[in-house]
N, C-alpha and C. Protein backbone atom coordinates (compact mmCIF):
# COMPACT_ATOMS: atom_id res chain seq x y z
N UNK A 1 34.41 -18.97 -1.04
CA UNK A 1 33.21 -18.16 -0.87
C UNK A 1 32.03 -19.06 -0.54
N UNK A 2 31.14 -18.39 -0.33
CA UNK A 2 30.11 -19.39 0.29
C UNK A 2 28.49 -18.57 -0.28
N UNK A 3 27.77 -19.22 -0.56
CA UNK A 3 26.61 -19.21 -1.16
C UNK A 3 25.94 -18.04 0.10
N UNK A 4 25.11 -17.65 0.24
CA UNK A 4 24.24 -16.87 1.25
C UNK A 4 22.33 -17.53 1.02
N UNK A 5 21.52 -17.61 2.13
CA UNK A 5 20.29 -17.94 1.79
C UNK A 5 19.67 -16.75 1.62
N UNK A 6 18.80 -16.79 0.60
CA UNK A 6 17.80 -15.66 0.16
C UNK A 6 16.56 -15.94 0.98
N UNK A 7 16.70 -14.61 1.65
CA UNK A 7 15.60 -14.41 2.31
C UNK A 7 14.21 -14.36 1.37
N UNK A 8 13.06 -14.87 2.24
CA UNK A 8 11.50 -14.75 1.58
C UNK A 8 10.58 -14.19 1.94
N UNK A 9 9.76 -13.84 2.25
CA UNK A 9 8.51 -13.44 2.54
C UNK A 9 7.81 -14.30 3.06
N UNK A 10 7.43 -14.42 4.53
CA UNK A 10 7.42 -12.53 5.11
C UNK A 10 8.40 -11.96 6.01
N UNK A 11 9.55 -12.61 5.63
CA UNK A 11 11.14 -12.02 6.15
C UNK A 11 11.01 -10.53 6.72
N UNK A 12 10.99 -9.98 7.64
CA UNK A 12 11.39 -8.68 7.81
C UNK A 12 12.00 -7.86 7.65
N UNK A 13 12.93 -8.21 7.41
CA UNK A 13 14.61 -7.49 6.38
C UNK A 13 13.87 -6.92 5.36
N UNK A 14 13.08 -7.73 4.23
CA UNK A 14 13.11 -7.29 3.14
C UNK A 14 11.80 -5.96 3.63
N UNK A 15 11.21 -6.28 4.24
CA UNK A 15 10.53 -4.08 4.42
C UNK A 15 11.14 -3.20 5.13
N UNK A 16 12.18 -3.82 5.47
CA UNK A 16 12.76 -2.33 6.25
C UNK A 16 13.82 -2.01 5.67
N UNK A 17 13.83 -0.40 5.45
CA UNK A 17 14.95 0.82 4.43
C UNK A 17 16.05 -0.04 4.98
N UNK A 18 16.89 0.17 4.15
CA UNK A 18 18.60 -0.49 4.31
C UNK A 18 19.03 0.59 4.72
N UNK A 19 20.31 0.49 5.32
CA UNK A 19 21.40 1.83 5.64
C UNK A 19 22.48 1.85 4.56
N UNK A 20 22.89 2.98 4.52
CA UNK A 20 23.85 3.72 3.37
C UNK A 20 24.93 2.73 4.01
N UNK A 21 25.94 1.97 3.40
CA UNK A 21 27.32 1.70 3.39
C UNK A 21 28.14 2.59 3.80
N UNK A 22 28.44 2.65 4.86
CA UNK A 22 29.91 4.13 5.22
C UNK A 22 31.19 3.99 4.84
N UNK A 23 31.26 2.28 5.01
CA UNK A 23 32.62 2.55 4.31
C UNK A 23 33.29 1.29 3.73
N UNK A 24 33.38 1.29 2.55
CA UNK A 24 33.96 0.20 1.48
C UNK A 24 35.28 -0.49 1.91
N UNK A 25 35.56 -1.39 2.65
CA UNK A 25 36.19 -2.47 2.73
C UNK A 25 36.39 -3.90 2.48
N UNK A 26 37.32 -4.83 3.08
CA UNK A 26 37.55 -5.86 2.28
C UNK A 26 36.39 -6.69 2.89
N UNK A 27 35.71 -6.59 3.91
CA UNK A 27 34.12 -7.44 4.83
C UNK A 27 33.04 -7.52 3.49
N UNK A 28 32.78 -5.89 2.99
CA UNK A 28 32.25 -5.57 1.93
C UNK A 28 32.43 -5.91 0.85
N UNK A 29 33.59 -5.96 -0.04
CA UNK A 29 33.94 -6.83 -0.60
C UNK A 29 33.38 -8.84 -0.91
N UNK A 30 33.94 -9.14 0.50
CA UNK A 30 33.17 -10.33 0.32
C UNK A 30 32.03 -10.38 0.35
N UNK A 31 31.41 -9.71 1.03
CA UNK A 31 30.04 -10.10 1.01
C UNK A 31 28.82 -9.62 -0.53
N UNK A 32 29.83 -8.74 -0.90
CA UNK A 32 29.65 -8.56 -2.46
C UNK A 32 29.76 -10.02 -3.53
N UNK A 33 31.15 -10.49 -3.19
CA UNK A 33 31.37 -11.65 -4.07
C UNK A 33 30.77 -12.29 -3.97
N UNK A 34 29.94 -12.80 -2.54
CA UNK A 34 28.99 -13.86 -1.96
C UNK A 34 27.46 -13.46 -2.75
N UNK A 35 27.25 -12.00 -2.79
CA UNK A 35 26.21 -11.97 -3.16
C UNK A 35 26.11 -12.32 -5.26
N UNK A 36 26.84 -11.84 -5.41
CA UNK A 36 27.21 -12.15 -7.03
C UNK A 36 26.72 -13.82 -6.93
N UNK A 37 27.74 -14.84 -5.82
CA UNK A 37 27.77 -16.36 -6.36
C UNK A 37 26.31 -16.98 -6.06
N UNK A 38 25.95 -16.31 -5.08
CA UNK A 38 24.35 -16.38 -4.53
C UNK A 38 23.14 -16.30 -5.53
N UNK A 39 23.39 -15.06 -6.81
CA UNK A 39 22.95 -14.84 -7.57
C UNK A 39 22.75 -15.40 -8.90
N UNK A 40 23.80 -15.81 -9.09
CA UNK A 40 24.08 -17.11 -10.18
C UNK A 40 23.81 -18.01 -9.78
N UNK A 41 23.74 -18.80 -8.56
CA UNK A 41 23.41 -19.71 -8.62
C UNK A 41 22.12 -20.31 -8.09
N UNK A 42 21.61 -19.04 -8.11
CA UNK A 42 19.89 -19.00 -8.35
C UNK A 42 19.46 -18.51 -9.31
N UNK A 43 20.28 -18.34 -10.37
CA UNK A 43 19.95 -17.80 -11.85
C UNK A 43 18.69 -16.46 -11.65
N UNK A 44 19.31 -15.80 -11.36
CA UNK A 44 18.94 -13.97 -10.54
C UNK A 44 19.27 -12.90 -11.95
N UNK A 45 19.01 -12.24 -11.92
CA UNK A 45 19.44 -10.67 -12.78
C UNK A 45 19.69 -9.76 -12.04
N UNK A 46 19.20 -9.87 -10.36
CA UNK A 46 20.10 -8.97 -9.46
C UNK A 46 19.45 -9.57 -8.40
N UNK A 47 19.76 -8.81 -7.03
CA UNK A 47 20.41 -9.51 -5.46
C UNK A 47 20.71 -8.02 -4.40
N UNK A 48 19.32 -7.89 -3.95
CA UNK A 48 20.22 -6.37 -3.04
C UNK A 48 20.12 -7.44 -1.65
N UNK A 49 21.07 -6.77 -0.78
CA UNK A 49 21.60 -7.14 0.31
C UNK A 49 20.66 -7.51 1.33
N UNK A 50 19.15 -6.80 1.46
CA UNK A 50 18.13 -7.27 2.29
C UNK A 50 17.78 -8.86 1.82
N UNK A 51 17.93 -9.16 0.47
CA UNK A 51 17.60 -10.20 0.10
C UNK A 51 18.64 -11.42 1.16
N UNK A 52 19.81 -10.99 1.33
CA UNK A 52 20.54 -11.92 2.07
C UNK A 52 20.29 -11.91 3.25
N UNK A 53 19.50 -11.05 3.96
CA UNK A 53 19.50 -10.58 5.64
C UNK A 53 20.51 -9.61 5.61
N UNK A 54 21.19 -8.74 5.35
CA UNK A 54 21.95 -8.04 5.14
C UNK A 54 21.31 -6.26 4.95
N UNK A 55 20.87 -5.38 5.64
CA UNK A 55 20.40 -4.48 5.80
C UNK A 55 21.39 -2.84 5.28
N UNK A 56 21.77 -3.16 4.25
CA UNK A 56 22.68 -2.44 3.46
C UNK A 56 22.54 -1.55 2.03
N UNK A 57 22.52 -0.70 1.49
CA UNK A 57 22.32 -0.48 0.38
C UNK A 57 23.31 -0.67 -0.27
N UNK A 58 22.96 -2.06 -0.84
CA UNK A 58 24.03 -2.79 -1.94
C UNK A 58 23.42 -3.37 -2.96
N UNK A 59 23.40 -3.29 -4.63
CA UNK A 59 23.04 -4.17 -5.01
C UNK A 59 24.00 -5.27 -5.78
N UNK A 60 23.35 -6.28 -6.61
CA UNK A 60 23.89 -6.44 -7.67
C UNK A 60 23.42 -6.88 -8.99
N UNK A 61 23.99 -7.08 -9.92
CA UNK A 61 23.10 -7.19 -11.26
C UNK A 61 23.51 -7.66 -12.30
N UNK A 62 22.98 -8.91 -12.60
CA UNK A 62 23.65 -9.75 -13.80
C UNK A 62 23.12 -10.05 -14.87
N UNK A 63 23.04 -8.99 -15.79
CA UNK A 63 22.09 -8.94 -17.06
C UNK A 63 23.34 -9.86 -18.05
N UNK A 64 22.44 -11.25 -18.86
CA UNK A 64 23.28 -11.88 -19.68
C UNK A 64 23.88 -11.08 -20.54
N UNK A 65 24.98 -11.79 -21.02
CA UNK A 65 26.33 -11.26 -21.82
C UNK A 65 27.11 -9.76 -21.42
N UNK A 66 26.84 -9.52 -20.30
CA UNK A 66 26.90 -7.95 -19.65
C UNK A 66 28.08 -8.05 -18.35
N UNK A 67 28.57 -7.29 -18.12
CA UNK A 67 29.38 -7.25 -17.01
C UNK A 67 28.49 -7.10 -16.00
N UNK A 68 29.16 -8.37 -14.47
CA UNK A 68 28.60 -7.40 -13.39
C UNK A 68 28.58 -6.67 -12.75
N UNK A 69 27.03 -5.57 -12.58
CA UNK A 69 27.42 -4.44 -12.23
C UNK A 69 27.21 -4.45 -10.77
N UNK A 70 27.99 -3.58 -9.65
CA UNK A 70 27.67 -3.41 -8.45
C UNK A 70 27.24 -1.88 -8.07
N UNK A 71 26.45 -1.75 -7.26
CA UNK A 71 25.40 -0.52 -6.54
C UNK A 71 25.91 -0.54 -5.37
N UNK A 72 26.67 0.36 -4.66
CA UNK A 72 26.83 0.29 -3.43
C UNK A 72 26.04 2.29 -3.50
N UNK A 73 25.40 2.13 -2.69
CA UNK A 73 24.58 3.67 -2.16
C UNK A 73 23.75 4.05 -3.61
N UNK A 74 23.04 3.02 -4.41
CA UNK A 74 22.42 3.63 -5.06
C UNK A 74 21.10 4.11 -5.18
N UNK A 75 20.98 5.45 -6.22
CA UNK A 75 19.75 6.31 -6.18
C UNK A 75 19.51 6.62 -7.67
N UNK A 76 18.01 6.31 -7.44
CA UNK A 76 17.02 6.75 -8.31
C UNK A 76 17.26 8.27 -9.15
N UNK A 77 18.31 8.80 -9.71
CA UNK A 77 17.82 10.02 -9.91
C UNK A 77 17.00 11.10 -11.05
N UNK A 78 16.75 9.47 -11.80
CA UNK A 78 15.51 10.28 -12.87
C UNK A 78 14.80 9.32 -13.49
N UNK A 79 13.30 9.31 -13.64
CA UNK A 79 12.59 8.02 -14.33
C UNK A 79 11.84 9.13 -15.64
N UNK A 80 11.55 8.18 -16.55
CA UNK A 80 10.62 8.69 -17.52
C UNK A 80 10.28 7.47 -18.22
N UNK A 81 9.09 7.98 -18.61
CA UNK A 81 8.35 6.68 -19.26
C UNK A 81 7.37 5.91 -18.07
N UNK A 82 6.23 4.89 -18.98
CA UNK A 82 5.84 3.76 -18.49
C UNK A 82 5.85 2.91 -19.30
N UNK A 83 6.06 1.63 -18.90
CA UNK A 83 5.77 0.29 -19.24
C UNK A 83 5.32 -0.69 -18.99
N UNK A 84 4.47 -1.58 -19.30
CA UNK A 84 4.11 -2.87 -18.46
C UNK A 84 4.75 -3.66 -18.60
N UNK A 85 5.78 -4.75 -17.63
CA UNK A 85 6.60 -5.64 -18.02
C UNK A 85 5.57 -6.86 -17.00
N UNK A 86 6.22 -8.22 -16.82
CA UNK A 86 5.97 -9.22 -15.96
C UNK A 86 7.67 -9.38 -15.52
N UNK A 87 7.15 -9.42 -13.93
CA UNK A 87 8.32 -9.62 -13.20
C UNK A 87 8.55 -10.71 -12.16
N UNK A 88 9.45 -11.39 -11.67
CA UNK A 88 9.32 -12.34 -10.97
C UNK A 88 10.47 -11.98 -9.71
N UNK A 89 10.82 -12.48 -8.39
CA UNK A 89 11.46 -12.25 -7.31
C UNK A 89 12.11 -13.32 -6.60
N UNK A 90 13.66 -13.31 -6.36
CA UNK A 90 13.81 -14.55 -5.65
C UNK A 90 13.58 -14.70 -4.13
N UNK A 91 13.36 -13.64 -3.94
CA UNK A 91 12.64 -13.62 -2.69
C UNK A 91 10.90 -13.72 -2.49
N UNK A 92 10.14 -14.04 -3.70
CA UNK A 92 8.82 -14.33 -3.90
C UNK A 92 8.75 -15.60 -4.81
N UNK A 93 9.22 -16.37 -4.15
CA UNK A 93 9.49 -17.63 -5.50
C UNK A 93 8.41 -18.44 -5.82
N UNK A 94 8.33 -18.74 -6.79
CA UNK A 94 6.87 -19.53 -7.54
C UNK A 94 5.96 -18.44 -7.98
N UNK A 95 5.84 -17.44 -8.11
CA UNK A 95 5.41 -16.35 -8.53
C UNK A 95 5.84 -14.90 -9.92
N UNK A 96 4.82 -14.82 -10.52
CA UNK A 96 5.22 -14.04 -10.96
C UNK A 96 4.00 -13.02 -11.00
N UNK A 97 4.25 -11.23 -11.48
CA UNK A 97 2.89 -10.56 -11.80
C UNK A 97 3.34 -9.85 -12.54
N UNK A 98 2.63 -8.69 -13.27
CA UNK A 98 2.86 -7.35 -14.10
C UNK A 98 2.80 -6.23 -13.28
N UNK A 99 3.73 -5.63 -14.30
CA UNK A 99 3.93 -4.17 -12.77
C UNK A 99 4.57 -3.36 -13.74
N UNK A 100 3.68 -1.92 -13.32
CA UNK A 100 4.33 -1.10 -14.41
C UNK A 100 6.01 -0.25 -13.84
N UNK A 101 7.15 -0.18 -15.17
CA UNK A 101 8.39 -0.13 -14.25
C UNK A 101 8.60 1.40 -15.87
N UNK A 102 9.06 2.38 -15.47
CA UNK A 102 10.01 3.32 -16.19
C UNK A 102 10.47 2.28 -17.31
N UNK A 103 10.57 3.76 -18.49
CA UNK A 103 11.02 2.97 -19.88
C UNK A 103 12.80 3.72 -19.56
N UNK A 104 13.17 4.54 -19.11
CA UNK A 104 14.37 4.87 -18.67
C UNK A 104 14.28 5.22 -17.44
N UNK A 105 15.69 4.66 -16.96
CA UNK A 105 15.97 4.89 -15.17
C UNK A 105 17.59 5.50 -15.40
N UNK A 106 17.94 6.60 -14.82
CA UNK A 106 19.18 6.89 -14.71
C UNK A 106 19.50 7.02 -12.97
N UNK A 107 20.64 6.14 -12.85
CA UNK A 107 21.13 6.14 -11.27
C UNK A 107 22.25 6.51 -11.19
N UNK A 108 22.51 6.97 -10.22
CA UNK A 108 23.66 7.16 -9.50
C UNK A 108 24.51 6.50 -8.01
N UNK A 109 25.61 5.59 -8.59
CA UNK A 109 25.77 4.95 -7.40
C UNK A 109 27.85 5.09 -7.33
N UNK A 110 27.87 4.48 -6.05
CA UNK A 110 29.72 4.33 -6.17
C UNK A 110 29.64 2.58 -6.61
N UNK A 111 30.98 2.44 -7.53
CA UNK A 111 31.74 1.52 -7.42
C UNK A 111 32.50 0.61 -6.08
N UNK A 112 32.91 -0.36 -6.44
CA UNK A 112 33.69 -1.01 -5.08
C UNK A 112 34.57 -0.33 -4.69
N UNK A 113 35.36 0.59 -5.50
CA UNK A 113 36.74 1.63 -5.06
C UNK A 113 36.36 2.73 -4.54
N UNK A 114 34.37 2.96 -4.70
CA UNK A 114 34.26 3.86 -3.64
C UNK A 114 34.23 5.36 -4.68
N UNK A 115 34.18 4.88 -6.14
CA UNK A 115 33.87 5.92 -7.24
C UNK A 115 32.39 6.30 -7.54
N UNK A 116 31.83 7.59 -7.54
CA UNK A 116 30.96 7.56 -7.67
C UNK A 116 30.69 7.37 -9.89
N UNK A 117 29.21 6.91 -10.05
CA UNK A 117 29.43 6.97 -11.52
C UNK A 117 27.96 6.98 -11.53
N UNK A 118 27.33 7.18 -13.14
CA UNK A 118 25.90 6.87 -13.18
C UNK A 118 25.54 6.37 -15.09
N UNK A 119 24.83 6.00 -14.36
CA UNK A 119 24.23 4.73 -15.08
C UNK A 119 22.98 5.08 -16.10
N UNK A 120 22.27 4.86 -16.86
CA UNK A 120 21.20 5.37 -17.18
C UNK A 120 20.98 4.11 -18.85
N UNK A 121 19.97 3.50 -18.45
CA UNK A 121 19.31 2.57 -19.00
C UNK A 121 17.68 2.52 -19.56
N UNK A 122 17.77 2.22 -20.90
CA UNK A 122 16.18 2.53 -21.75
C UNK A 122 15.54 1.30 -22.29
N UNK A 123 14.28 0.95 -21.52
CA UNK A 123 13.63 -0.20 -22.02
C UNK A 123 14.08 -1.49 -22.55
N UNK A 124 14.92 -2.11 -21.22
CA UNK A 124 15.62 -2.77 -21.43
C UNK A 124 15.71 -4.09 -19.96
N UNK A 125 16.10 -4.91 -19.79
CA UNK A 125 16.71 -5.32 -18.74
C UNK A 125 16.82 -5.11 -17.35
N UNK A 126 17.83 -4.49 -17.79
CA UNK A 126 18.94 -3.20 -17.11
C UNK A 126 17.69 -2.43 -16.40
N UNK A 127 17.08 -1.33 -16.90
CA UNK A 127 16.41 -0.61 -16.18
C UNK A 127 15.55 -1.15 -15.70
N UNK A 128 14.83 -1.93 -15.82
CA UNK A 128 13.91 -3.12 -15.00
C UNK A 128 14.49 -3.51 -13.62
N UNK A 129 16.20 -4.10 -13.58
CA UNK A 129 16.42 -4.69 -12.64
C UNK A 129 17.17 -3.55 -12.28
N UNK A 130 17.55 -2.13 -12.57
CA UNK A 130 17.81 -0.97 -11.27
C UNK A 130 16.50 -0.89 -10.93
N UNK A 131 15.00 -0.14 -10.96
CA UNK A 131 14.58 -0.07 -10.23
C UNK A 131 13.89 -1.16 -9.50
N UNK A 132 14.05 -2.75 -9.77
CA UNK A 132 13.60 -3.69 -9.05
C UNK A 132 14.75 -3.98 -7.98
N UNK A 133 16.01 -3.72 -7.66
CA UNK A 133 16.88 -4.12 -6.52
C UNK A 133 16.69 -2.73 -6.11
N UNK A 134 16.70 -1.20 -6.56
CA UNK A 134 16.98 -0.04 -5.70
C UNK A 134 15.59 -0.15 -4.91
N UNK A 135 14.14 -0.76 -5.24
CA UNK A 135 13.20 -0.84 -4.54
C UNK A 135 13.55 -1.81 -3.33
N UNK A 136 13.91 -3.10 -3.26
CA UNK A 136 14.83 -3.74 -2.73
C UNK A 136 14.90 -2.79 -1.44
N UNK A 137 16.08 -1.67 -2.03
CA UNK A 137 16.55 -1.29 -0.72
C UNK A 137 15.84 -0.17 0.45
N UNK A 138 14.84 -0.22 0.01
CA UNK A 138 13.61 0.79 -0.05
C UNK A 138 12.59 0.35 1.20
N UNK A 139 13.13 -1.03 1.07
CA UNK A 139 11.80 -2.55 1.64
C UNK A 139 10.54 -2.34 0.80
N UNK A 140 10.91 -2.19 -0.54
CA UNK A 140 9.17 -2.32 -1.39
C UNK A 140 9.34 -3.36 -2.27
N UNK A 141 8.82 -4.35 -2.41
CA UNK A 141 8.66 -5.44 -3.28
C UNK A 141 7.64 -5.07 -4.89
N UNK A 142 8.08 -6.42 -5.64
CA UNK A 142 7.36 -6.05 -6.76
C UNK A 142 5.66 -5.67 -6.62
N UNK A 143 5.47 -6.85 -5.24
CA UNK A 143 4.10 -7.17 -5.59
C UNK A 143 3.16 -6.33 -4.98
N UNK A 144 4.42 -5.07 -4.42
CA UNK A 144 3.31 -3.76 -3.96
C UNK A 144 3.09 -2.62 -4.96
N UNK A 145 3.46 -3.08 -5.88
CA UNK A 145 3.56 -2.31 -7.14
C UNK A 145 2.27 -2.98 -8.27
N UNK A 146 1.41 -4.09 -7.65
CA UNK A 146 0.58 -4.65 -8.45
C UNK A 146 -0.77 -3.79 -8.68
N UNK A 147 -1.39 -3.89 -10.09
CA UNK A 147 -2.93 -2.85 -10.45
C UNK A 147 -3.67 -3.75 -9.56
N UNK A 148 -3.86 -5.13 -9.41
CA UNK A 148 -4.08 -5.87 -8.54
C UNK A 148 -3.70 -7.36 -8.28
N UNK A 149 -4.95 -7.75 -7.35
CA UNK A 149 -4.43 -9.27 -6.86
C UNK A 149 -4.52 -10.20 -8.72
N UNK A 150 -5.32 -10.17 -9.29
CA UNK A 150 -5.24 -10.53 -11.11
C UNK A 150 -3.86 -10.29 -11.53
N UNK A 151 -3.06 -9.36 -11.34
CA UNK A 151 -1.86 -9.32 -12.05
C UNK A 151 -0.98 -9.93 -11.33
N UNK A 152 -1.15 -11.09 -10.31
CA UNK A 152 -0.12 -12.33 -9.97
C UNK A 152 -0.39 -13.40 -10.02
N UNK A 153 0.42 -14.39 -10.60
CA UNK A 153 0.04 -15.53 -10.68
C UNK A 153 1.19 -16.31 -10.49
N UNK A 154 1.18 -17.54 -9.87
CA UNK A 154 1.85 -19.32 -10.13
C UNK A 154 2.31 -19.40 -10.76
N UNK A 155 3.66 -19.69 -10.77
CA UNK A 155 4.62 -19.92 -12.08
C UNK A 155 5.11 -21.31 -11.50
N UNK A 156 4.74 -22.10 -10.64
CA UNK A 156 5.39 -23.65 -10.61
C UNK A 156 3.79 -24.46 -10.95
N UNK A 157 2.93 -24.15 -11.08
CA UNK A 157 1.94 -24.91 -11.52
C UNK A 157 1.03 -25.24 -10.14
N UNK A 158 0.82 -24.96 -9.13
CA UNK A 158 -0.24 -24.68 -8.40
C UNK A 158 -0.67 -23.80 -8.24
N UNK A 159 -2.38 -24.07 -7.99
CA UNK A 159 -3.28 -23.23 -7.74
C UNK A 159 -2.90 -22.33 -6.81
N UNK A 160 -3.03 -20.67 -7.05
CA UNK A 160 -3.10 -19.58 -6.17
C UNK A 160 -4.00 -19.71 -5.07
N UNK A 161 -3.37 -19.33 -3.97
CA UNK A 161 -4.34 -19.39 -2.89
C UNK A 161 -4.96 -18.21 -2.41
């Protein structure tokens, strides 16, 4: 398998809507596994497919001690709650801001076999990083989700420009 480069900003991939997956094969497959090893080894909590150049609605998601989970066609289909968390992007690197994200997200997506199932996660992780990769596939980033330019800042130690 082979690593994939994460796209950055101001990449174009990452604002434009992904297309639905039509059909789950072994191409898909790899490029799933690729995105998983891609992810780890940028120490990620998830990885949707625009992030690779890859214009797909795919995600993935590696919350510690947790299985990983895969999103192929996933959707938003119920939020409740607010919260303020701080979030960071590997496609916005050296950065981090606050952004308010749902205290529960329940989705609905298929498996790799092409099963549909759903998911539903409460102030946690998990629901943080579904709606931070399903935005992903959306082309909306964290940092359009900011109260403002104050709620981002430098996380390698230089001055904001």
């Amino acid at each position: 398998m082979a690593r994939l480069d994460i796209r950055t900003l101001p990449d174009p991939v990452l604002r434009a809507p992904a297309k639905k997956v039509p059909l789950i094969d072994s191409s898909l497959h790899r490029l799933i596994d690729e995105m998983i090893e891609t992810m780890n080894a940028a120490n990620g909590a998830g990885l949707a497919a625009p992030q690779v150049g890859v214009s797909l609605r795919i995600a993935v998601i590696g919350i510690p001690d947790e299985e990983i989970l895969t999103l192929i066609n996933p959707v938003i289909v119920k939020k409740k709650g607010q919260r303020l968390i701080e979030e960071g992007c590997l496609s916005i690197p050296g950065y981090q801001g606050e952004v308010r994200r749902a205290v529960t997200v329940k989705v609905k997506a298929f498996d790799l076999e092409g099963r549909e199932f759903r998911i539903t996660a409460t102030d946690d992780l998990l629901a943080q990083a579904l709606e931070h990769e399903i935005d992903h596939l959306s082309g909306t980033l964290y940092v359009d989700l900011l109260d403002g330019p104050e709620h981002l800042w430098r996380t390698d130690g230089r001055m904001q420009e």
